[in-house]
C-alpha atoms as a PDB file:
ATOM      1  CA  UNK A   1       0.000   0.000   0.000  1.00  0.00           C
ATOM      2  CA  UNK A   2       1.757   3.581  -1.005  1.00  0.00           C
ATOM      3  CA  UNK A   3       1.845   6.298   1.472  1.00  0.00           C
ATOM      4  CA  UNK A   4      -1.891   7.852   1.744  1.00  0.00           C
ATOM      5  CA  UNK A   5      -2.204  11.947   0.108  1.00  0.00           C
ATOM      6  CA  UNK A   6      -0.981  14.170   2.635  1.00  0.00           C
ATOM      7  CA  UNK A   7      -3.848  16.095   4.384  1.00  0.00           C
ATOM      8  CA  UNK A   8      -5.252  12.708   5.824  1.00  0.00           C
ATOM      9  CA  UNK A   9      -6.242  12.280   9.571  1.00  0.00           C
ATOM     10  CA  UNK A  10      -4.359   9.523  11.729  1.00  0.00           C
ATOM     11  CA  UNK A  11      -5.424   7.459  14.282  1.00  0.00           C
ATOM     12  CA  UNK A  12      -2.406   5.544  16.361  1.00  0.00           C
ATOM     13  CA  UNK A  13      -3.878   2.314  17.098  1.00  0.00           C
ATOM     14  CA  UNK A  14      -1.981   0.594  20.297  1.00  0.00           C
ATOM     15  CA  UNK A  15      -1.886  -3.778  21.104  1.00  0.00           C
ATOM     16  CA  UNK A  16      -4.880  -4.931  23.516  1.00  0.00           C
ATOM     17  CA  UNK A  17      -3.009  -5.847  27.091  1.00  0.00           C
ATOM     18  CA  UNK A  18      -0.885  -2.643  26.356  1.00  0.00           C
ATOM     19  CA  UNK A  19       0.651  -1.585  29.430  1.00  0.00           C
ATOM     20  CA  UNK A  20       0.152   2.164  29.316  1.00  0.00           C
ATOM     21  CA  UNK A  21      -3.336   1.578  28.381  1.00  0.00           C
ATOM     22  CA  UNK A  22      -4.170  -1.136  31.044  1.00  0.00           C
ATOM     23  CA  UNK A  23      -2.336   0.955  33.166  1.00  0.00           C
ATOM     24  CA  UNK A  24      -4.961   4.235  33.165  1.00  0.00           C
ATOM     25  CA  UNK A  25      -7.554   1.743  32.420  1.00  0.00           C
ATOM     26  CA  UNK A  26      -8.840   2.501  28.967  1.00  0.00           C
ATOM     27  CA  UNK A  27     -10.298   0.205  26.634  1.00  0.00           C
ATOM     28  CA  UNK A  28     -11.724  -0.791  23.608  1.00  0.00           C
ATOM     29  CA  UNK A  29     -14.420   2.026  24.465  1.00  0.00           C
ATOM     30  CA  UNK A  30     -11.667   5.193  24.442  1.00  0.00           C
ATOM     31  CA  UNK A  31     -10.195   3.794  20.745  1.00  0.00           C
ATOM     32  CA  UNK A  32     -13.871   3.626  19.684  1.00  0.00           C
ATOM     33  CA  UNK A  33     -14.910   7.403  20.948  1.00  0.00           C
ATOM     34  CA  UNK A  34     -11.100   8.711  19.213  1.00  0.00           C
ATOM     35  CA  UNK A  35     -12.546   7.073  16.065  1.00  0.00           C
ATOM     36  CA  UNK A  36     -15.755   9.363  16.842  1.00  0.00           C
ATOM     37  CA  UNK A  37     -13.824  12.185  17.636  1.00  0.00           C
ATOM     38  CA  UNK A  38     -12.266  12.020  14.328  1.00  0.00           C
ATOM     39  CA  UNK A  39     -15.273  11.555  12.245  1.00  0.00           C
ATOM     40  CA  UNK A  40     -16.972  14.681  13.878  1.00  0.00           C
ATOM     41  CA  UNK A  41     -14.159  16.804  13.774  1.00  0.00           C
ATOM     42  CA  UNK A  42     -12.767  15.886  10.377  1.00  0.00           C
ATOM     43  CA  UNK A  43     -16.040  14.727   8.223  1.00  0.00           C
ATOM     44  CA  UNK A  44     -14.780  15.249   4.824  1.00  0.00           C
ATOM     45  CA  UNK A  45     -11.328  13.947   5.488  1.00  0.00           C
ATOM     46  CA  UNK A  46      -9.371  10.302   5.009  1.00  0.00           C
ATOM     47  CA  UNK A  47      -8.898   8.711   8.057  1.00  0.00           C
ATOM     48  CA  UNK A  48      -5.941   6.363   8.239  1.00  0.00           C
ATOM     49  CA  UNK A  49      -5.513   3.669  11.498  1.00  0.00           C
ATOM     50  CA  UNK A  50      -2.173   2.893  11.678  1.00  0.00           C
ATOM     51  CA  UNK A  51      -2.192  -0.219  13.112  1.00  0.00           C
ATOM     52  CA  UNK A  52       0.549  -1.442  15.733  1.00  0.00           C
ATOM     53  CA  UNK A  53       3.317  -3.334  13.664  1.00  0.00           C
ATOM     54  CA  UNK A  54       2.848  -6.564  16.178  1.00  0.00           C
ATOM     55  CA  UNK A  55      -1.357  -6.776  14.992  1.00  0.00           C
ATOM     56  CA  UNK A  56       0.013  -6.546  11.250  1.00  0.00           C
ATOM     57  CA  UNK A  57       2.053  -9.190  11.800  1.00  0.00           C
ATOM     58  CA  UNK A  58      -0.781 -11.111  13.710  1.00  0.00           C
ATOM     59  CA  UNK A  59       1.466 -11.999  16.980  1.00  0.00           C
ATOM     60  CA  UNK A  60      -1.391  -9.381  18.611  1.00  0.00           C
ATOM     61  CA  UNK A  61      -4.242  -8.279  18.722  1.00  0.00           C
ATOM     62  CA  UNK A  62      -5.176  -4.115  18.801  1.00  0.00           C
ATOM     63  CA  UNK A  63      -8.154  -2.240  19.116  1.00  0.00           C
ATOM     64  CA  UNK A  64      -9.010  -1.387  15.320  1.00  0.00           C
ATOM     65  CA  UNK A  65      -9.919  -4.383  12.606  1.00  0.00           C
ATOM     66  CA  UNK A  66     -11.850  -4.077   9.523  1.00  0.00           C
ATOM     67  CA  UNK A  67     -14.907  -3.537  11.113  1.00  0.00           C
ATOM     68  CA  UNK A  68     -14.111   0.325  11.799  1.00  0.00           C
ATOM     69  CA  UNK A  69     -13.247   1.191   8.019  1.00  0.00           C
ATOM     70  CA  UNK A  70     -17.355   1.456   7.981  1.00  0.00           C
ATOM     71  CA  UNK A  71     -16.926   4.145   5.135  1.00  0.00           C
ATOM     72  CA  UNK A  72     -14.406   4.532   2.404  1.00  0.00           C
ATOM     73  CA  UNK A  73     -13.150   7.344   4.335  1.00  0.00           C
ATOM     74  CA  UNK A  74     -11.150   5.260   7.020  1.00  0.00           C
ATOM     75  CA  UNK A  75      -8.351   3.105   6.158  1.00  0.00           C
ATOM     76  CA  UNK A  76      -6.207   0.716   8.065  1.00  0.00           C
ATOM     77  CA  UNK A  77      -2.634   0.958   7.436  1.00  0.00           C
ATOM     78  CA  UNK A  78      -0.451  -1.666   8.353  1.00  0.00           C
ATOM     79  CA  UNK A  79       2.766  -1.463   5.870  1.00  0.00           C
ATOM     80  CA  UNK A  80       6.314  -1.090   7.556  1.00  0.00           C
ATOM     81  CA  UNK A  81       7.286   2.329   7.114  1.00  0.00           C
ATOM     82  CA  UNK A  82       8.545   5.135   8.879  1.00  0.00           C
ATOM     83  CA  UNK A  83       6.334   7.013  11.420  1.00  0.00           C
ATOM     84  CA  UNK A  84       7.757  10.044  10.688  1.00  0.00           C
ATOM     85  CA  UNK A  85       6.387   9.898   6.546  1.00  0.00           C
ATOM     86  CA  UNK A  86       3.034   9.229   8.053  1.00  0.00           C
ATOM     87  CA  UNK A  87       3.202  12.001  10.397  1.00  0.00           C
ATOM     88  CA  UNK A  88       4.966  14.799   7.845  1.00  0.00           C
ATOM     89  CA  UNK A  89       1.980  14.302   5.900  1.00  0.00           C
ATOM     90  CA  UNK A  90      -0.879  14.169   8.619  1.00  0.00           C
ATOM     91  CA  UNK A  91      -3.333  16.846   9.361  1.00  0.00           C
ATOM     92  CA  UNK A  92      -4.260  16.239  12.662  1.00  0.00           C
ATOM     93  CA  UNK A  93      -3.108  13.082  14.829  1.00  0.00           C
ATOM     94  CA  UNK A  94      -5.119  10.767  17.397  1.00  0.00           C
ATOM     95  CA  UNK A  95      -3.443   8.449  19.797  1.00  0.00           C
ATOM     96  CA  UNK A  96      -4.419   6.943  23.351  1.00  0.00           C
ATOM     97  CA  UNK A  97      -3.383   9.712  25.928  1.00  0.00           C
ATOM     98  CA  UNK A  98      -2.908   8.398  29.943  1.00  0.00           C
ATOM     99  CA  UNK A  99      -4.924  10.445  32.080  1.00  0.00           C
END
């Protein structure tokens, strides 16, 4: 998959069992609302899920699957590349926050 048209929005998926999100106690519920949060604030943009590197390779399992990508709009991303060309490109980003 080539590198999505810059202006897209990006969502920074994270395993299930990670520690920083166990840790503050989110859930499947907080990467479900950023998904929300994206789609109201950005209507008429791409969305792009960059999945964690360890669910692409199927040794884990993260929040986001195929079931999200509900629209043509949102995308899951999971070819080995650097962050930083995703992010150079990016109009906003989205990732789990501890709180």
């Amino acid at each position: 998959m080539p590198l999505p048209e810059p202006g897209f929005i990006l969502l920074i998926e994270q395993n299930r069992g990670d520690g920083a999100v166990c840790a503050s106690g989110g859930g499947q519920i907080d990467f479900d609302a950023m998904l929300a949060n994206a789609k109201a604030h950005f209507p008429d943009h791409k969305i792009i899920i960059r999945t964690h590197p360890e669910t692409g390779l199927n040794l884990r399992e993260g929040y986001f699957s195929a079931r999200h990508c509900d629209t043509p709009q949102i995308t899951l991303f999971n070819c080995a590349t650097s962050p930083w060309h995703l992010l150079e490109r990016t109009k906003a980003v989205y990732s789990f926050l501890l709180s």
